[in-house]
Protein backbone atom coordinates (compact mmCIF):
# COMPACT_ATOMS: atom_id res chain seq x y z
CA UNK A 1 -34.29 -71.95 16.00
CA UNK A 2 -32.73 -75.12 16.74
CA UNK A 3 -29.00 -75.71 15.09
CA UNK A 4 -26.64 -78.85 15.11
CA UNK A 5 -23.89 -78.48 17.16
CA UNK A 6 -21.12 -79.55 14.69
CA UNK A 7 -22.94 -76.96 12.27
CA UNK A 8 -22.43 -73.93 14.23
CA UNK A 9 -18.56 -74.97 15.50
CA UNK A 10 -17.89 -75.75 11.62
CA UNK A 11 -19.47 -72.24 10.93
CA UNK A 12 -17.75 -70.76 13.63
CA UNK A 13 -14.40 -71.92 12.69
CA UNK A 14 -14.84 -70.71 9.10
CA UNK A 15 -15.65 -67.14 10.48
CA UNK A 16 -12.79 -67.46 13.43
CA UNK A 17 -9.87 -68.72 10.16
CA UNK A 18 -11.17 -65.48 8.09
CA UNK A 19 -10.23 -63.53 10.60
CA UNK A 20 -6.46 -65.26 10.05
CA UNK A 21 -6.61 -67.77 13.01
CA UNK A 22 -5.12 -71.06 12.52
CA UNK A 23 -6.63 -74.07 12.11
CA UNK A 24 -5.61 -75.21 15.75
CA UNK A 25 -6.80 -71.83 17.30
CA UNK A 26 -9.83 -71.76 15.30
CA UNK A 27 -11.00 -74.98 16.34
CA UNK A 28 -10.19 -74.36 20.03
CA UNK A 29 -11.80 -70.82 19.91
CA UNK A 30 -15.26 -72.36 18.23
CA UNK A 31 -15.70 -75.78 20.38
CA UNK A 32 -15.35 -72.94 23.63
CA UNK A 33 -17.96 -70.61 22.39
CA UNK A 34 -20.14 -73.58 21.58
CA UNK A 35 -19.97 -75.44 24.58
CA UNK A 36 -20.72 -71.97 26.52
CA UNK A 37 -23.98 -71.92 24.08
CA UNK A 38 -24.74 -75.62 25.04
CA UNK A 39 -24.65 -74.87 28.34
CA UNK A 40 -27.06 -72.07 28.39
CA UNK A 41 -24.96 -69.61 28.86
CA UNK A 42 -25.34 -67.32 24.63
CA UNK A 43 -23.76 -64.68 26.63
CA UNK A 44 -20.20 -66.23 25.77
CA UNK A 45 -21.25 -68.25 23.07
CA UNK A 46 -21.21 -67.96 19.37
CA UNK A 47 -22.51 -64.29 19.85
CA UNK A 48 -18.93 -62.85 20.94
CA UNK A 49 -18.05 -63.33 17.41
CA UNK A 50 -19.77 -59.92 16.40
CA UNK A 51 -17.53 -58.53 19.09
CA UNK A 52 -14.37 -60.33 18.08
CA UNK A 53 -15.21 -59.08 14.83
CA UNK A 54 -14.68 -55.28 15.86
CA UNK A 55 -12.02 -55.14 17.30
CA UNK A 56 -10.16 -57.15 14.24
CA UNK A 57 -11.27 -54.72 12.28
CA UNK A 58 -10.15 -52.08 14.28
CA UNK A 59 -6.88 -54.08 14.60
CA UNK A 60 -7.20 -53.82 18.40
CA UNK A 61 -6.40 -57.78 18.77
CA UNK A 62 -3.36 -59.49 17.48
CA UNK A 63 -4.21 -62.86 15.42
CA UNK A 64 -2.58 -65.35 15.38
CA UNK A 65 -1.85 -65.48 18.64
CA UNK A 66 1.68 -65.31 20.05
CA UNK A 67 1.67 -66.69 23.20
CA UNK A 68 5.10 -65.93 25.25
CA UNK A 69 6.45 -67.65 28.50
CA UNK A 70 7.64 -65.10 30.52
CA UNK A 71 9.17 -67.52 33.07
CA UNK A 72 8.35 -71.08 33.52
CA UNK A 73 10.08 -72.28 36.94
CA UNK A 74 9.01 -76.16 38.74
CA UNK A 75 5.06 -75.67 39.48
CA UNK A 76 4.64 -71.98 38.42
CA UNK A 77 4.86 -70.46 35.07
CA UNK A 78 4.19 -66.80 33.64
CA UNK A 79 2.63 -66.42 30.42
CA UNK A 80 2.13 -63.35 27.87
CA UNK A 81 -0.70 -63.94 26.04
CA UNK A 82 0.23 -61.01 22.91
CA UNK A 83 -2.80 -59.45 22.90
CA UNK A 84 -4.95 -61.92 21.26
CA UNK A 85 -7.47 -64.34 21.68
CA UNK A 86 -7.90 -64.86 25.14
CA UNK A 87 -9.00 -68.56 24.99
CA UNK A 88 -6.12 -69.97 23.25
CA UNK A 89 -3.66 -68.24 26.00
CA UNK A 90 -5.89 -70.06 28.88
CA UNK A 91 -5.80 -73.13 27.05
CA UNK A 92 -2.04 -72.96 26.83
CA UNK A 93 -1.97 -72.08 30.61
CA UNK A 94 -4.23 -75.02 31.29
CA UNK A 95 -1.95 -77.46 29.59
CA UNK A 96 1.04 -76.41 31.27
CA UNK A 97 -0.99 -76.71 34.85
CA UNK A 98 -1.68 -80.19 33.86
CA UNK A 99 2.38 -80.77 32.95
CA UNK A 100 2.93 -79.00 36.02
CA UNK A 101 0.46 -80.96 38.25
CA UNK A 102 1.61 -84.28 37.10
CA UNK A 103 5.27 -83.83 37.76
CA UNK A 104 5.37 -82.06 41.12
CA UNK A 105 1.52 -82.94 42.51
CA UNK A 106 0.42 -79.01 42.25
CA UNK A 107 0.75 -76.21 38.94
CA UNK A 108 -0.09 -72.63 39.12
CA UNK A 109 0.23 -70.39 35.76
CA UNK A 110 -0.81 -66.71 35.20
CA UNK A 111 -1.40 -65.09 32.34
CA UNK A 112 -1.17 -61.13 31.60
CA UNK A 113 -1.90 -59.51 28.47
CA UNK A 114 -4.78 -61.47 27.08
CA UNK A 115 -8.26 -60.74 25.65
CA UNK A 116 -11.76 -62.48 26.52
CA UNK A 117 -11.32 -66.18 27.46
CA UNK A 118 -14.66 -67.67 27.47
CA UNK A 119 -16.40 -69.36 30.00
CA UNK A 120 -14.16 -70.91 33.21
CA UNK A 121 -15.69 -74.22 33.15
CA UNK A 122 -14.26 -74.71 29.74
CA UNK A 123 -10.55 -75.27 31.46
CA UNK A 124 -11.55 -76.61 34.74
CA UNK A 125 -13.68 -79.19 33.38
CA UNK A 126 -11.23 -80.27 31.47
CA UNK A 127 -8.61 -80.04 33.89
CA UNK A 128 -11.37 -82.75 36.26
CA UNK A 129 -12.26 -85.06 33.21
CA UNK A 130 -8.35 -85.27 33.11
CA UNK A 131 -8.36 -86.46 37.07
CA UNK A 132 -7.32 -82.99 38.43
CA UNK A 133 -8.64 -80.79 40.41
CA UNK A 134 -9.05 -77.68 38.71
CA UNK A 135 -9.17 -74.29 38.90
CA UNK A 136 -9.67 -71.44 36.80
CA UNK A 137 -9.95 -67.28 37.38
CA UNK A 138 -9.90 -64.06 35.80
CA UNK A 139 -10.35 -60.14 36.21
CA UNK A 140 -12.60 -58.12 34.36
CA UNK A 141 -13.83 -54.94 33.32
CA UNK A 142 -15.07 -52.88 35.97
CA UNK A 143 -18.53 -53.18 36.71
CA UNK A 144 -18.97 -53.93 40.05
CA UNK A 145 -18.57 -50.84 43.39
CA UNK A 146 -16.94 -52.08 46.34
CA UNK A 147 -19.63 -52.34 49.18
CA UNK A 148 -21.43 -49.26 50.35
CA UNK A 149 -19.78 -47.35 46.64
CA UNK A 150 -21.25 -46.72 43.54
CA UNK A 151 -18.58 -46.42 41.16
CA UNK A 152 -17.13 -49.30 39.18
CA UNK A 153 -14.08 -50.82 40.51
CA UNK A 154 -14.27 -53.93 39.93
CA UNK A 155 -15.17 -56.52 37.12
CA UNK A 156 -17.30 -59.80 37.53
CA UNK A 157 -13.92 -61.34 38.43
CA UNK A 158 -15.42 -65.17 38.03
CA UNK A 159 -13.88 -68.33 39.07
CA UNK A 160 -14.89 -71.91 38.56
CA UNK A 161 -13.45 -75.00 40.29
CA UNK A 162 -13.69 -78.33 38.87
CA UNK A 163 -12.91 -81.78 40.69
CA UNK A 164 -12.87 -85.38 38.73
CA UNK A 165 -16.05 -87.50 39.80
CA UNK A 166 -16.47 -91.17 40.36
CA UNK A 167 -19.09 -91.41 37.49
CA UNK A 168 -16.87 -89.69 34.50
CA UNK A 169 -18.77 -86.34 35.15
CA UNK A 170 -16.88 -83.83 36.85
CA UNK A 171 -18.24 -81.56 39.77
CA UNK A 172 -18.12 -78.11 38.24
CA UNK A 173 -18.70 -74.63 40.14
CA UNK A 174 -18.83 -71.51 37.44
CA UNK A 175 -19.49 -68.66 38.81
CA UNK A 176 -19.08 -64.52 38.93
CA UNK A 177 -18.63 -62.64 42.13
CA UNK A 178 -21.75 -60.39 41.28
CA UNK A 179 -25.29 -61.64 41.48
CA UNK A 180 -25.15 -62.09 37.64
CA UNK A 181 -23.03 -61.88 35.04
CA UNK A 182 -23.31 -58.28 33.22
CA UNK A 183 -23.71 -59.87 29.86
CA UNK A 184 -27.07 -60.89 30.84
CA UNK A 185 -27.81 -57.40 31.40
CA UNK A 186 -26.47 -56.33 28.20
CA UNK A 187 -28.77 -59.17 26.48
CA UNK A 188 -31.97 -57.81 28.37
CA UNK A 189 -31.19 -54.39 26.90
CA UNK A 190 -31.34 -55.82 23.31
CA UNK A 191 -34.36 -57.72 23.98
CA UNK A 192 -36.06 -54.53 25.56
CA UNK A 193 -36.70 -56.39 28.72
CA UNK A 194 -36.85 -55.70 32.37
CA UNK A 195 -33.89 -57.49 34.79
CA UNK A 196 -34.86 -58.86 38.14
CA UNK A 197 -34.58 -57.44 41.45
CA UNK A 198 -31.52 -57.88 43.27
CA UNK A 199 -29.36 -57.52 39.70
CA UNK A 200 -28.12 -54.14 40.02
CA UNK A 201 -28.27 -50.18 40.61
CA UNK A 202 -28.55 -47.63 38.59
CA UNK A 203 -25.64 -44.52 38.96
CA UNK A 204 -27.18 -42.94 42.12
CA UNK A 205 -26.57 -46.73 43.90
CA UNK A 206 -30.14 -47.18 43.91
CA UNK A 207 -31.73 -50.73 43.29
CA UNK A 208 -32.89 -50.82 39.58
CA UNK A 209 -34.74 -53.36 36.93
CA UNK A 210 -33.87 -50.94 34.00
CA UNK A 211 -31.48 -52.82 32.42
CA UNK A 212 -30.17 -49.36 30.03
CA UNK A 213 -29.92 -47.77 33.85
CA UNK A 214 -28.09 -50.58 35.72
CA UNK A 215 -25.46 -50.24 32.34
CA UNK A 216 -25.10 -46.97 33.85
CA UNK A 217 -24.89 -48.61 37.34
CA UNK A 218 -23.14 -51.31 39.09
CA UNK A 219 -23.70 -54.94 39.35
CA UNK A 220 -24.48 -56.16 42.39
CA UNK A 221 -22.03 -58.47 44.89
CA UNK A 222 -22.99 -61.67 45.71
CA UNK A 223 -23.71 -62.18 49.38
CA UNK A 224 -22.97 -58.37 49.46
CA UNK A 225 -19.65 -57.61 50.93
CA UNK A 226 -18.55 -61.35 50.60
CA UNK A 227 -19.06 -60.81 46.76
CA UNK A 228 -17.09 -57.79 46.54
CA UNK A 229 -14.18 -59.56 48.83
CA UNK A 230 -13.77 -62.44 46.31
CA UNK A 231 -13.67 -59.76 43.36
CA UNK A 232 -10.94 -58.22 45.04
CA UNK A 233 -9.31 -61.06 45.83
CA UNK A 234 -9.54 -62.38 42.33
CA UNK A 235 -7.79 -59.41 40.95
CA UNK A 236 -5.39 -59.74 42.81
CA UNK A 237 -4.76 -63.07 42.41
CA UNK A 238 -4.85 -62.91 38.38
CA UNK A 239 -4.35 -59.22 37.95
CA UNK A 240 -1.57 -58.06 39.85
CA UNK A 241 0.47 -61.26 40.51
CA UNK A 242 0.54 -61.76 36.82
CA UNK A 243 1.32 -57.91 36.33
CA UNK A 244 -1.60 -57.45 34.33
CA UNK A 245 -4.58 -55.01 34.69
CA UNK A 246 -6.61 -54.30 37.54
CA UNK A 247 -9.45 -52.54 38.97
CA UNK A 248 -11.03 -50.00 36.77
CA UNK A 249 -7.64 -49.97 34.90
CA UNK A 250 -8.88 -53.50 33.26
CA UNK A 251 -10.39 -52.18 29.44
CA UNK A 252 -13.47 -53.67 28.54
CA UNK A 253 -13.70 -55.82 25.03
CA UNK A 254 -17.38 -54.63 24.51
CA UNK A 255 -16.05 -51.04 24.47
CA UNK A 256 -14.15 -48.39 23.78
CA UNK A 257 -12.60 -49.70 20.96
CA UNK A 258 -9.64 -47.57 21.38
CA UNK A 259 -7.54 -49.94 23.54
CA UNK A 260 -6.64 -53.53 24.22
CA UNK A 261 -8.54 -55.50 26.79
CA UNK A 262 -5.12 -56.62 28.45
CA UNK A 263 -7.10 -58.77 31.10
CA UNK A 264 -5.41 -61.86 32.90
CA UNK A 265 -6.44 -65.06 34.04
């Protein structure tokens, strides 16, 4: 099925304002999951809706969003992102970085208590079509062991950095510290189909292409223990310095639906 993209943002918006966003965030919100759909990646597109849906109904997210500075001093800034939607706190982060950058040549914000933000290249992008160098990370749900383990410790933890480029188009880098990202996983368990080698292991640490058993499992690193040493230095870079979540502490927003996300970026 092949949709317009102004069809699905305008659809997308409707659905984002009846669940009491504003105007402003819904538009933000929609043109983020659509642009993660145009790039390929459905994972954080338009489907997170469905999830977003849940938890509003469970009243486990906070909309509108209240975003809260926390402390805002020369190039750094700390940001409370009140529990709801996790894109328009980055985007509010990524504005001040810009302020930030402009004024004293360098801007660094964190933000704690926030929910799902999209994907990275979303801010950093913009941050390099602005003539910035950008860039953008967050902590995650664990999924991943540290090396040689086989219990969840830490999440994806992605980062993506951005530079401006001579022809308009930025240089972009998006990217998760495991081999994949584990919505992909999730997505070949709906479609019933088997993941590639290398993806994951199953709960015994063993190399698996069930997709229902690598769920049960642990994503695998990137490069192995270089993987897990950028996921652990990504949550400490936006978990703990912001005084968010980390490690397994970090709740998933695909479930239980019994507790707030409270990620960071």
């Amino acid at each position: 099925m092949k949709v317009k993209r102004e069809a699905l943002k305008n659809a997308a918006i409707e659905i984002l304002k009846g669940f009491q966003a504003t105007d402003s965030e819904a538009g933000l919100v929609a043109e983020c999951l659509v642009r993660a759909d145009m790039r390929g990646i459905d994972t954080h597109g338009v489907h997170f809706l469905t999830l977003l849906s849940s938890r509003v109904e469970s009243r486990m997210i906070q909309i509108p969003t209240k975003v809260e500075v926390i402390r805002d001093e020369d190039a750094t800034a700390l940001l409370d992102g009140g529990n709801g939607l996790g894109q328009v706190a980055a985007h509010r982060a990524m504005e001040m970085c810009i302020g930030k950058a402009r004024k004293f040549g360098t801007g660094s914000v964190a933000v704690r208590n926030t929910n799902h933000i999209g994907i990275l290249a979303f801010y950093s992008s913009d941050m390099a079509e602005r003539g910035l160098a950008g860039i953008v990370m967050c902590n995650g749900a664990a999924s991943m062991s540290p090396w040689g383990g086989a219990e969840p410790f830490f999440g994806t933890n992605p980062i993506s950095i951005a530079i401006p480029g001579d022809t308009g188009e930025p240089v972009v880098l998006d990217m998760s510290s495991s081999v994949v990202a584990r919505g992909k996983i999730r997505r070949a368990e709906r479609m019933k189909e088997a993941i590639p080698a290398g993806w994951a292991f199953d709960a015994n640490g063993n190399p698996t292409t069930d997709p229902s058993e690598a769920m049960k499992g642990t994503l695998m690193p990137i490069g192995g223990p270089k993987g897990y040493g950028l996921a652990l230095m990504v949550d400490v870079l936006a978990g703990l310095l912001s005084g968010s979540q980390f490690g397994p502490h970090v709740k998933t927003f695909h479930q239980p639906l019994d507790r707030q996300a409270s990620g960071s970026s």
